[in-house]
Protein backbone atom coordinates (compact mmCIF):
# COMPACT_ATOMS: atom_id res chain seq x y z
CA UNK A 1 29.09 7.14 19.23
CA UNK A 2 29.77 10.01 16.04
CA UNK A 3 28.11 12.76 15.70
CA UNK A 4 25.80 11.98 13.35
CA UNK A 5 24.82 8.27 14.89
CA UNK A 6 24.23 10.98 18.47
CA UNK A 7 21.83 13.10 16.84
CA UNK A 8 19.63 10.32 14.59
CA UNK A 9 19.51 8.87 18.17
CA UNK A 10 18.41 11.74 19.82
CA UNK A 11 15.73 12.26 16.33
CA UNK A 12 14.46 8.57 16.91
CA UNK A 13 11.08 8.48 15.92
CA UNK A 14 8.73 5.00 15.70
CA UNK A 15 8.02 3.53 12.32
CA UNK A 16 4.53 4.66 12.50
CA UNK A 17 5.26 8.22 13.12
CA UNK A 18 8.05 8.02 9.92
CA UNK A 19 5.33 6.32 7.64
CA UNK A 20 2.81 9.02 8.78
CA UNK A 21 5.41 11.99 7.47
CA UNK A 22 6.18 9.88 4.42
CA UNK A 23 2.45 8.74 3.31
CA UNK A 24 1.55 12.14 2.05
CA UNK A 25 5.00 12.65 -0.06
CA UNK A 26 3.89 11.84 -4.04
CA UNK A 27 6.53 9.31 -4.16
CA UNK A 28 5.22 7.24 -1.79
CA UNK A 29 1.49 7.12 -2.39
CA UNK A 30 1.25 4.54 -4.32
CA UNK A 31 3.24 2.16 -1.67
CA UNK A 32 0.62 0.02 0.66
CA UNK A 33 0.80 -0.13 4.21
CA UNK A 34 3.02 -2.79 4.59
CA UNK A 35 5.56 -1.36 1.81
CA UNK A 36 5.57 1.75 3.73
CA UNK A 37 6.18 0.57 6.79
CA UNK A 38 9.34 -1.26 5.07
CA UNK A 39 10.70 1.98 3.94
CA UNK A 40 9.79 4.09 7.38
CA UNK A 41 11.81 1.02 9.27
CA UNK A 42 15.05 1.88 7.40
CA UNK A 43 14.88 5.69 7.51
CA UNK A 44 17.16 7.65 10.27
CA UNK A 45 16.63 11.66 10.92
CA UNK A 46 19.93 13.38 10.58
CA UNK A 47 20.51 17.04 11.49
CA UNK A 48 22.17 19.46 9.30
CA UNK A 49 23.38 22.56 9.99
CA UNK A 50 22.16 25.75 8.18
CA UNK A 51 24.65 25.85 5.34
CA UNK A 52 26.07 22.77 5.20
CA UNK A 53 25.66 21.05 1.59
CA UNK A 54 23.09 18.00 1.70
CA UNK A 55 23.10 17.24 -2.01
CA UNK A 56 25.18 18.23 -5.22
CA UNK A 57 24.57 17.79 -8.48
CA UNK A 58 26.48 14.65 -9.98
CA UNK A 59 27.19 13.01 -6.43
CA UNK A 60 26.71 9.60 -6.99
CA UNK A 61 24.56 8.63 -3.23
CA UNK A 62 23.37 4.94 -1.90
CA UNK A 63 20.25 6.66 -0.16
CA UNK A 64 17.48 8.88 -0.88
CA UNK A 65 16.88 12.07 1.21
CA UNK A 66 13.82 13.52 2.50
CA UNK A 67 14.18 16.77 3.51
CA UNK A 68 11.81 17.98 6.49
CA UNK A 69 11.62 21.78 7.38
């Protein structure tokens, strides 16, 4: 197991509780229950150290990120 497959592991959360911190987020209002629950089912918490660049301008990326404080 990497790194980061350790720590999304050790960050699983249940569908419900990912839809629950997603529902709020403007992008995702509009989505019904069932679409939400799609989206929560695919998501993974990842870890990042202070520092480390997440995102950069012009970085082409096959995901979104939601960034939790």
């Amino acid at each position: 197991m990497d790194d980061v497959t350790a720590i999304a592991a050790a960050d699983a959360r249940s569908v419900e509780e990912i839809a629950a911190l997603l529902a709020p987020l403007p992008i995702f209002t509009r989505l019904d229950k069932a679409s939400l629950a799609a989206v929560a089912a695919r998501c993974v918490f990842v870890r990042v150290p202070a520092g480390e660049t997440v995102m950069a301008e012009g970085r082409v990326s096959a995901f979104a990120d939601v960034i939790l404080t």
